[in-house]
Protein backbone atom coordinates (compact mmCIF):
# COMPACT_ATOMS: atom_id res chain seq x y z
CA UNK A 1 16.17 47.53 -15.14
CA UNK A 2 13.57 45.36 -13.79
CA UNK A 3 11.34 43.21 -16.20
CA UNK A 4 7.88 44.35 -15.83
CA UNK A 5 7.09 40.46 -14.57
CA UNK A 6 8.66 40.16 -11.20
CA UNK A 7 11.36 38.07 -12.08
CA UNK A 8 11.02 35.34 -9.29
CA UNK A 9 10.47 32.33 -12.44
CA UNK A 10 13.79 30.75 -14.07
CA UNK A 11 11.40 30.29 -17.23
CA UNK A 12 11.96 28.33 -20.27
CA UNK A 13 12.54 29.56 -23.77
CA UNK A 14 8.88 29.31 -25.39
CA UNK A 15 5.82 30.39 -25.58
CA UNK A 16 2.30 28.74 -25.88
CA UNK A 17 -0.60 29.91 -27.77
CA UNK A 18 -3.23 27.14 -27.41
CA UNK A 19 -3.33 23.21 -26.15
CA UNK A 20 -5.09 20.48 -27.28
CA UNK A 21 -5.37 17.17 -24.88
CA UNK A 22 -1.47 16.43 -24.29
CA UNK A 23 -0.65 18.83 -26.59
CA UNK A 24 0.72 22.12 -26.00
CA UNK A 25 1.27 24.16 -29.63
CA UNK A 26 3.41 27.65 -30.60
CA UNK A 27 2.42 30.30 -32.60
CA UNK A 28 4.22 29.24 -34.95
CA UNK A 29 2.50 25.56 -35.29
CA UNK A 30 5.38 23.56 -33.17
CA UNK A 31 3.35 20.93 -31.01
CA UNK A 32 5.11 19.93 -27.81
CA UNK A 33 4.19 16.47 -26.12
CA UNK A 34 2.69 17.84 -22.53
CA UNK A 35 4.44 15.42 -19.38
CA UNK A 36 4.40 18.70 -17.16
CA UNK A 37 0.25 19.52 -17.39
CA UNK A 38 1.14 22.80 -15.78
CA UNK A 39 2.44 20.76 -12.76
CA UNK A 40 -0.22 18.01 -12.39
CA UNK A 41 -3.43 20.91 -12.92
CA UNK A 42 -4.66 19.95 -16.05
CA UNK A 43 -5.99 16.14 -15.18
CA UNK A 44 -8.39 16.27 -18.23
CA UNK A 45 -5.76 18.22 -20.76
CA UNK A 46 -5.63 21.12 -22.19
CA UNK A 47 -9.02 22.26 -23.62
CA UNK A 48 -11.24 19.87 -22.80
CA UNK A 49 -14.40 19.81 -24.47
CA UNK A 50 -17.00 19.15 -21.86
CA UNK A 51 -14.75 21.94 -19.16
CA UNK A 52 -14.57 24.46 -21.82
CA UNK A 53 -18.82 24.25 -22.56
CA UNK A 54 -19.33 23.82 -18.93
CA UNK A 55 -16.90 27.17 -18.62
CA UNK A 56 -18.06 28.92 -21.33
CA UNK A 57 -22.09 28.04 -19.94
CA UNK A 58 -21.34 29.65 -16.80
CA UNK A 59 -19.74 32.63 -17.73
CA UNK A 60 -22.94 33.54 -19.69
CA UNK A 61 -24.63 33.29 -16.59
CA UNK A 62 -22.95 34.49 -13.30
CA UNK A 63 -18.83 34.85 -12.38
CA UNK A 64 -19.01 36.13 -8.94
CA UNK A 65 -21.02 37.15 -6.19
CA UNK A 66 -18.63 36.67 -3.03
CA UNK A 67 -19.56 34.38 -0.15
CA UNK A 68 -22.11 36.66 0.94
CA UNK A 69 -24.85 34.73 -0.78
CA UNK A 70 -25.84 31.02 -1.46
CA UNK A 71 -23.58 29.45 -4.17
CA UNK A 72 -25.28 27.20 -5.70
CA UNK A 73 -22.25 25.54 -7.83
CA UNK A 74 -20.40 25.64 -4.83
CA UNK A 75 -23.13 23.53 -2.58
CA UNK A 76 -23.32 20.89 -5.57
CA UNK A 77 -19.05 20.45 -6.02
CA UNK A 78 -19.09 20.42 -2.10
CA UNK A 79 -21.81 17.54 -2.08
CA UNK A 80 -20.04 15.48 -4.74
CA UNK A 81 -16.56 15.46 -2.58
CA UNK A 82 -18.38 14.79 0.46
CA UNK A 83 -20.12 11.62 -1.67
CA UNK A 84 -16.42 10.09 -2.86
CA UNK A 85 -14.41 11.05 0.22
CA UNK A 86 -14.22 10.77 3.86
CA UNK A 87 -15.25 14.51 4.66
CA UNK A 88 -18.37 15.81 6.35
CA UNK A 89 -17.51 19.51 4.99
CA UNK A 90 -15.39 21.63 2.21
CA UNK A 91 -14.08 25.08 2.25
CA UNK A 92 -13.08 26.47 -1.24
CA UNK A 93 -9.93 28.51 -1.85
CA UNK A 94 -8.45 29.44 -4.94
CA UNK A 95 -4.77 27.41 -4.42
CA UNK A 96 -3.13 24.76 -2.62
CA UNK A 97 -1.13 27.35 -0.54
CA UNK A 98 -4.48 29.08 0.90
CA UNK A 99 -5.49 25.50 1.68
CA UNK A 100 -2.94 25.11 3.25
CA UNK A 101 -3.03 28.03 5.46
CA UNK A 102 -6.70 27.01 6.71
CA UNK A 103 -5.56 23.55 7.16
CA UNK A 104 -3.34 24.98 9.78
CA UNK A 105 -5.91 27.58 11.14
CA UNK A 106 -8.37 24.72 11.19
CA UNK A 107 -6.10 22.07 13.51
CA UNK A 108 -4.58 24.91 16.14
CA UNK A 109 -8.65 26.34 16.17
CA UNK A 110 -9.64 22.75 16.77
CA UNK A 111 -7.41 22.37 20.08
CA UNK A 112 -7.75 25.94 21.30
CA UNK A 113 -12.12 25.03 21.36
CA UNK A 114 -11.04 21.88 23.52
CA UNK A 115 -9.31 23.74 25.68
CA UNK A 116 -6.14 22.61 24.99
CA UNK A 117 -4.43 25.95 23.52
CA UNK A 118 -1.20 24.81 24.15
CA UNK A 119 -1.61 22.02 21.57
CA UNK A 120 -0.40 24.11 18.05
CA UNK A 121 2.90 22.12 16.82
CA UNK A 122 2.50 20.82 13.64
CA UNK A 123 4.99 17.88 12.62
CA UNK A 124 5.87 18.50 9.08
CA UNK A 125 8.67 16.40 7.18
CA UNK A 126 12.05 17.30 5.21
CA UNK A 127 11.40 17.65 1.58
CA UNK A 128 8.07 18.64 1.78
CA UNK A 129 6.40 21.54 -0.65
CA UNK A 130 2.82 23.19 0.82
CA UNK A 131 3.03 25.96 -0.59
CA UNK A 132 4.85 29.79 -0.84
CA UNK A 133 2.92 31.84 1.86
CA UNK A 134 5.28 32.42 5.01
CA UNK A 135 3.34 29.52 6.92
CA UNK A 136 2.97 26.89 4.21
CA UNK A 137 7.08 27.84 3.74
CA UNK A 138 7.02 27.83 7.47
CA UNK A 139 5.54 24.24 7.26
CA UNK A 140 7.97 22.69 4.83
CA UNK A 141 11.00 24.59 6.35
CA UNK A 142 13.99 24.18 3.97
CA UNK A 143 16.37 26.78 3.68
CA UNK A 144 16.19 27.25 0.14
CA UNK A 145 12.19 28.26 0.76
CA UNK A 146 12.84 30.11 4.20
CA UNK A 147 16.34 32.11 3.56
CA UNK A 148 15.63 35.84 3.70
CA UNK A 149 11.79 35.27 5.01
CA UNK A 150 11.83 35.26 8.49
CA UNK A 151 10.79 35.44 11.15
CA UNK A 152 8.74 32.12 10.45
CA UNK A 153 5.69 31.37 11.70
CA UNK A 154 6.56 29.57 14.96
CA UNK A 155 5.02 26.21 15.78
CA UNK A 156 6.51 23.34 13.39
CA UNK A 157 8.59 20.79 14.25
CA UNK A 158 10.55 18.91 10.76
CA UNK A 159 11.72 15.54 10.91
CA UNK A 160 12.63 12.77 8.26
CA UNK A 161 10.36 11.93 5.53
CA UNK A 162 9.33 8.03 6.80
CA UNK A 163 11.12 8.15 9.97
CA UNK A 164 8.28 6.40 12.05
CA UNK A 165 10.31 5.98 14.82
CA UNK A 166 10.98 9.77 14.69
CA UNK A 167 7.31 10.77 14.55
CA UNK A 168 6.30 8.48 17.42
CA UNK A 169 9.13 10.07 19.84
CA UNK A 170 8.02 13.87 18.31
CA UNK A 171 4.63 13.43 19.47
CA UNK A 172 3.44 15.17 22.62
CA UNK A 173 1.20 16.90 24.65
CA UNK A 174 1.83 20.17 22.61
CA UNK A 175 0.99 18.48 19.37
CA UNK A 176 -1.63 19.49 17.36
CA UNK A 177 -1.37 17.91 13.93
CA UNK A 178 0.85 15.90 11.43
CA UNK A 179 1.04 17.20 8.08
CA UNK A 180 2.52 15.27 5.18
CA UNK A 181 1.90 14.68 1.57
CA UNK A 182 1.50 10.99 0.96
CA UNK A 183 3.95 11.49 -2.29
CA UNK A 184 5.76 14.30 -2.15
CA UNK A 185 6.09 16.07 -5.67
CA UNK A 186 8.33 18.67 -5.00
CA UNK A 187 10.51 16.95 -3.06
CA UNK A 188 11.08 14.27 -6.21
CA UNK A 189 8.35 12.07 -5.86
CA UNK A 190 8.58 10.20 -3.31
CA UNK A 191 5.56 7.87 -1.77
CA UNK A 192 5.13 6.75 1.79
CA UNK A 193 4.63 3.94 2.09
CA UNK A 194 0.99 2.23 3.12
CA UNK A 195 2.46 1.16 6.21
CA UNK A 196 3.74 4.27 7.01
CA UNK A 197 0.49 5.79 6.28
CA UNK A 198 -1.44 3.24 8.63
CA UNK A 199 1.18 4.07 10.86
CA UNK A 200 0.57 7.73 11.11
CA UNK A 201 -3.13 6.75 11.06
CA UNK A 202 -2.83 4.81 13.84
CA UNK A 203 -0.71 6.88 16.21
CA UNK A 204 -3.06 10.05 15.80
CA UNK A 205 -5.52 7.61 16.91
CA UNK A 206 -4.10 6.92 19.88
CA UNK A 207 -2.56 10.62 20.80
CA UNK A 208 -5.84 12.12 19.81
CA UNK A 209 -3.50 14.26 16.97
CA UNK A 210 -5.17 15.34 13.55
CA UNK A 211 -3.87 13.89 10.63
CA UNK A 212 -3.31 16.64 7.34
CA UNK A 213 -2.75 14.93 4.45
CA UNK A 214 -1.22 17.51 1.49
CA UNK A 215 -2.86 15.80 -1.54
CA UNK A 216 -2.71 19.11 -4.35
CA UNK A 217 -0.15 17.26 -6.59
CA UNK A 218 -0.81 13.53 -5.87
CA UNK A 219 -4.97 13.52 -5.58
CA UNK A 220 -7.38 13.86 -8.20
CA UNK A 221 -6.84 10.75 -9.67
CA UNK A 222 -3.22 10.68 -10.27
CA UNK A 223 -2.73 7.82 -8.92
CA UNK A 224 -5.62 6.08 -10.30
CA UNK A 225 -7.80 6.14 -6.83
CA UNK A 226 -9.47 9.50 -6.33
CA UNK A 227 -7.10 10.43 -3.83
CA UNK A 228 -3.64 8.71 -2.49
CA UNK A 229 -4.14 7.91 1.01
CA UNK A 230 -7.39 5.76 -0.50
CA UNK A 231 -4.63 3.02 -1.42
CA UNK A 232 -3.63 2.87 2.23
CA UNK A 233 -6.79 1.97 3.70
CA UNK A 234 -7.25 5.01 5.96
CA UNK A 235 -8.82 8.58 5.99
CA UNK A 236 -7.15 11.94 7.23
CA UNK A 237 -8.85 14.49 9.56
CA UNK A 238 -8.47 17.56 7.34
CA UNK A 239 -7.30 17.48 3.44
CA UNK A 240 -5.36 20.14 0.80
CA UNK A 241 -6.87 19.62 -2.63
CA UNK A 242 -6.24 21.98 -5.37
CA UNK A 243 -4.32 21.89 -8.73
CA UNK A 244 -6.13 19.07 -10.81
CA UNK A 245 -9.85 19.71 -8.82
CA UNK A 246 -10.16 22.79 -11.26
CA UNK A 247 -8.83 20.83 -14.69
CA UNK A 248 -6.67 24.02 -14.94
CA UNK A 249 -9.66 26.90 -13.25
CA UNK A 250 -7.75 27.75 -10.32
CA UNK A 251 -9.44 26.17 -7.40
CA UNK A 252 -8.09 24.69 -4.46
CA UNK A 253 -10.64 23.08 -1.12
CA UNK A 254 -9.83 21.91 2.32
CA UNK A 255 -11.51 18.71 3.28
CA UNK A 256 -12.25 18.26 6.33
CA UNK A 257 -14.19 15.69 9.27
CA UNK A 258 -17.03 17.37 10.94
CA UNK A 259 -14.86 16.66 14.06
CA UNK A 260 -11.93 18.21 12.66
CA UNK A 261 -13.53 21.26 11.65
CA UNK A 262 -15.40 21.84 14.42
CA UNK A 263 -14.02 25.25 15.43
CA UNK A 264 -14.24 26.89 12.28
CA UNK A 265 -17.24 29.17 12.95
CA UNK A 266 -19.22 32.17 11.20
CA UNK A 267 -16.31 34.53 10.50
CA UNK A 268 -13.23 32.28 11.65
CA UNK A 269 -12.41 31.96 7.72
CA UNK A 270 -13.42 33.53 4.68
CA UNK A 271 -12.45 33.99 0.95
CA UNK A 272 -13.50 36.46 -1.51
CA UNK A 273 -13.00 34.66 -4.38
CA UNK A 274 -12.93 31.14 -3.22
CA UNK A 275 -16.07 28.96 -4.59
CA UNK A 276 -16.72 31.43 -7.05
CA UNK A 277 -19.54 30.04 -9.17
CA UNK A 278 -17.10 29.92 -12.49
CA UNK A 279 -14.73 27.40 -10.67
CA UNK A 280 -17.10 25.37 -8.89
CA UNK A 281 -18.41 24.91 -11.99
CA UNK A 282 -15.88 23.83 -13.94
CA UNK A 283 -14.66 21.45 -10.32
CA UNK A 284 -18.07 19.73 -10.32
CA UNK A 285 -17.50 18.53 -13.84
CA UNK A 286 -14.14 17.37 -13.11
CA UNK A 287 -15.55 15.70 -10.26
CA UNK A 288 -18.12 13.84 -12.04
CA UNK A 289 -15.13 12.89 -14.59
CA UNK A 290 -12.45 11.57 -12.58
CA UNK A 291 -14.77 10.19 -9.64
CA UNK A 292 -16.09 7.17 -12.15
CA UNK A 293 -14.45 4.60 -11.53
CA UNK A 294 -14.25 3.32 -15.27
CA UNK A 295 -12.07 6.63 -15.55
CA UNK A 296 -9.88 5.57 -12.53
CA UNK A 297 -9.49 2.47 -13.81
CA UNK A 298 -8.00 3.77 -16.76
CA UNK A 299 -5.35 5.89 -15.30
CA UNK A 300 -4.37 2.65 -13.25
CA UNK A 301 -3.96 0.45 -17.06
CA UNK A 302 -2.33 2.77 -18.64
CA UNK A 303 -0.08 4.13 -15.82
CA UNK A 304 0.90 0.60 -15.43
CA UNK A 305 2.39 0.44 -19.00
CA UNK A 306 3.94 3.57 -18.89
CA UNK A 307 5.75 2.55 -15.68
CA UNK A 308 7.01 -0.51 -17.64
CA UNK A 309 8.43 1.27 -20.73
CA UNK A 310 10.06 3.61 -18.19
CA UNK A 311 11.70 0.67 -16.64
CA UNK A 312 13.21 -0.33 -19.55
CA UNK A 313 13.83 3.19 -20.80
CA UNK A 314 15.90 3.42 -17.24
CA UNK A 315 18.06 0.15 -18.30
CA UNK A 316 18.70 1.34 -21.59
CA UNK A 317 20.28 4.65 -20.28
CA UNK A 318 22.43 4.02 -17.41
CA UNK A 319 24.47 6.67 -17.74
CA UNK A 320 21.67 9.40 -17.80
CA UNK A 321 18.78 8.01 -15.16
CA UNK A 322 19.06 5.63 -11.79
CA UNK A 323 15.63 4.89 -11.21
CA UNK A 324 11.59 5.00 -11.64
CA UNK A 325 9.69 6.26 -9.03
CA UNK A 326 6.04 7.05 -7.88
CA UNK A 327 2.60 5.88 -8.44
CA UNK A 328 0.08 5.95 -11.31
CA UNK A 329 0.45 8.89 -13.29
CA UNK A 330 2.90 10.77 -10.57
CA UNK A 331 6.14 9.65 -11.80
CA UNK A 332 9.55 10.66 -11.56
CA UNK A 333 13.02 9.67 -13.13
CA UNK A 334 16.23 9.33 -10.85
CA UNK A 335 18.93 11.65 -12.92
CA UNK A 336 22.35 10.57 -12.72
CA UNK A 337 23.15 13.57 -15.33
CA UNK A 338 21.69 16.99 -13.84
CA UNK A 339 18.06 17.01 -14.09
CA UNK A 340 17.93 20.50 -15.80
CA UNK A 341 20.37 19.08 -18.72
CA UNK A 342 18.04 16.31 -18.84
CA UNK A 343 14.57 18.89 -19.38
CA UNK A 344 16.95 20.62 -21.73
CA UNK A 345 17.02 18.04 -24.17
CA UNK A 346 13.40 17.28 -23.57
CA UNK A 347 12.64 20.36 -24.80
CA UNK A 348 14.84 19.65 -28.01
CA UNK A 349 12.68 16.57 -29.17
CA UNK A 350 9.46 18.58 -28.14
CA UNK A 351 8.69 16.61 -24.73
CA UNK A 352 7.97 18.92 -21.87
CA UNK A 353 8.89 17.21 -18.41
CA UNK A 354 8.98 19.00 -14.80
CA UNK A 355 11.98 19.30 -12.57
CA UNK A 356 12.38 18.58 -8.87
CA UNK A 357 14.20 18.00 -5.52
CA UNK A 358 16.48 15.27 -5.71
CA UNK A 359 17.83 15.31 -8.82
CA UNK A 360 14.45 14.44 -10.42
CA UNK A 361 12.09 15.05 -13.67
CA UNK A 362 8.91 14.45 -12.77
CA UNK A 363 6.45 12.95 -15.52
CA UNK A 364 2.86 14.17 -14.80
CA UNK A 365 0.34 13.83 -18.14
CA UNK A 366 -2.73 14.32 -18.20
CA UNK A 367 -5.11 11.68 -17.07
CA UNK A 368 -6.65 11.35 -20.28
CA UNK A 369 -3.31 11.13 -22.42
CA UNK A 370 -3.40 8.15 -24.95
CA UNK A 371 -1.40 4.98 -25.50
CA UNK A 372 -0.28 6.21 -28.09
CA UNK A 373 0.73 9.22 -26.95
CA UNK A 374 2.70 7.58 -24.12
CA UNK A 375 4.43 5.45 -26.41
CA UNK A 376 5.78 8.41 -28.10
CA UNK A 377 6.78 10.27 -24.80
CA UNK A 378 8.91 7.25 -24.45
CA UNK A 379 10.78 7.71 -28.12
CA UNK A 380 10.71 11.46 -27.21
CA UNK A 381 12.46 11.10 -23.91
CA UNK A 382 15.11 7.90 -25.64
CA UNK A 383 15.77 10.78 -28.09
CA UNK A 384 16.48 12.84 -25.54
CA UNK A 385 18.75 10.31 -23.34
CA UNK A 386 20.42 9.25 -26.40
CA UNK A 387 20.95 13.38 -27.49
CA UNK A 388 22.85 13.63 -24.20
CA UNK A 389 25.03 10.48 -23.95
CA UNK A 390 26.44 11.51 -27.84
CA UNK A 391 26.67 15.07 -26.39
């Protein structure tokens, strides 16, 4: 018989009742050292005291009204990512998959208003993660996300994750738009490089194609800039945000140049929930959090010690990982034992990692996790190491 929850989740063996900061606690008392924060969405931890009064606030006041009506909340998170970013404009959604459906309406709209409606191919790289609706699985293309699905939206072209040489010979008159996460998460966090970055920069310049940059798992201050690409030097066209924006509200945005967006008209794109005046909310304080760059600063010194430790965690386990890899707070570890054995015993010494692609845990605290606390994700996770080489 099927479980009354669709079972599409291979789900771990516990239960949470309540989090505090890195902490994620059972009924029963057991506290569990929180790498995972639900996959990068809970920047500021779990329970935050300034979200949860500035949640709390608003839901004494007003939850939702639709898009029918000025949003004030909305209007003021809008204005503070236009302040710290390169966009002219913001449209809210609720996830990084609905952002990244509009990204795509956005670029194809864009061309078809220039009179070019031939341009809609979107070059999208292997190993890439956008999302589960059938164009953001469409737009990442593996089997393992498209068996059983199709027909797929048509229009993408997939090529090698940092294969300049690739991208410059895909380009043509029938492109629209490169899409790429600037570390992918999924696909076992891996960065481009800047060079690659300025690379793709550089030939959208000169092709007149829009640059998407995916940033719901590696903006938001993970990487102790506001956003990724910042490290780079350059700006996209049109931006996925989502995941850590809401501090764990669900809450997603496109970004987006007033050039790029320039075909999205009065009823070309709507939400009914998105910018609801609870999450927009809760975003602008996040915003006004993570933007200071004090705060960013932070996440850099303390990301940079972590990364150490893991270094020397790596050496002291050959037999179990291969490698460190990421930037700031988006880290992974190189398995050379299966991943999933390797979350396993995580789980046994109370440290809660994140799989992925690659043979990969990925190691994504929360931005405001302690020294001390990483120092003890280290012991956790030597524990662990040790648990399996003795196994």
């Amino acid at each position: 018989m099927i479980p009354s929850v669709l079972p599409t989740y291979n789900r771990a063996p516990l239960a949470f009742e309540r989090g505090e900061g890195s902490w994620l606690i059972e009924a029963d008392g057991t506290r569990y050292l929180d790498l995972g924060a639900g996959i990068a969405v809970n920047a500021l931890g779990h329970a935050h005291p300034e979200l949860v009064k500035t949640l709390t606030d608003q839901a004494h006041k007003l939850w939702h009204t639709s898009n029918l009506y000025q949003i004030p909340n909305q209007q003021r998170l809008a204005d503070l990512l236009v302040e710290h970013t390169f966009a002219d404009t913001v449209f809210f959604t609720n996830s990084g998959t609905e952002a990244a459906e509009l990204a795509i309406k956005m670029a194809r709209k864009y061309w078809y208003d220039k009179g070019q409606p031939e341009r809609i191919e979107i070059i999208a790289f292997e190993g890439a993660f956008h999302g589960r609706s059938t164009g953001a699985i469409a737009a990442a293309g593996s089997e393992k996300m498209v068996k059983g699905f199709g027909p797929l939206m048509p229009g993408f072209r997939h090529l090698p994750f940092g294969d300049h040489e690739a991208v410059q010979q895909a380009v043509s008159d029938k492109t629209a738009a490169i899409l790429i996460e600037p570390i992918q998460g999924e696909g076992g966090i891996r960065p481009l490089s800047d060079a690659c970055l300025k690379g793709l920069r550089d030939l959208c310049d000169a092709t007149g194609t829009l640059l998407i940059l995916d940033e719901v798992q590696c903006g938001m201050g993970r990487t102790g800039r506001l956003f990724a690409h910042e490290w780079a030097g350059i700006a996209p066209d049109i931006m996925m945000v989502a995941k850590g924006i809401g501090g764990g509200f669900p809450l997603g945005a496109v970004l987006a140049t007033e050039e790029a967006a320039s075909g999205m008209t009065a009823g070309s794109h709507g939400s009914t929930y998105g910018g609801n005046p609870l999450g927009c909310a809760v975003g602008a304080k996040v915003m006004e959090i993570i933007a200071n760059s004090e705060f960013l600063a932070d996440v850099g010194r303390k990301a940079a010690q972590f990364r150490q430790r893991l270094e020397g965690l790596v050496a002291a386990h050959p037999s179990v990982f291969e490698a460190v890899r990421g930037q700031g707070l988006m880290l992974g570890l190189k398995c050379k034992l299966p991943n999933t054995d390797v979350v396993k015993a995580g789980y046994a010494q109370h440290v809660l990692t994140v799989g992925a692609a690659d043979n990969v845990i990925r190691l994504l605290p929360a931005l405001t996790i302690t020294e001390t606390e990483l120092a003890e994700a280290i012991a956790r996770l030597d524990r662990a190491a040790t648990a399996l080489e003795t196994a």
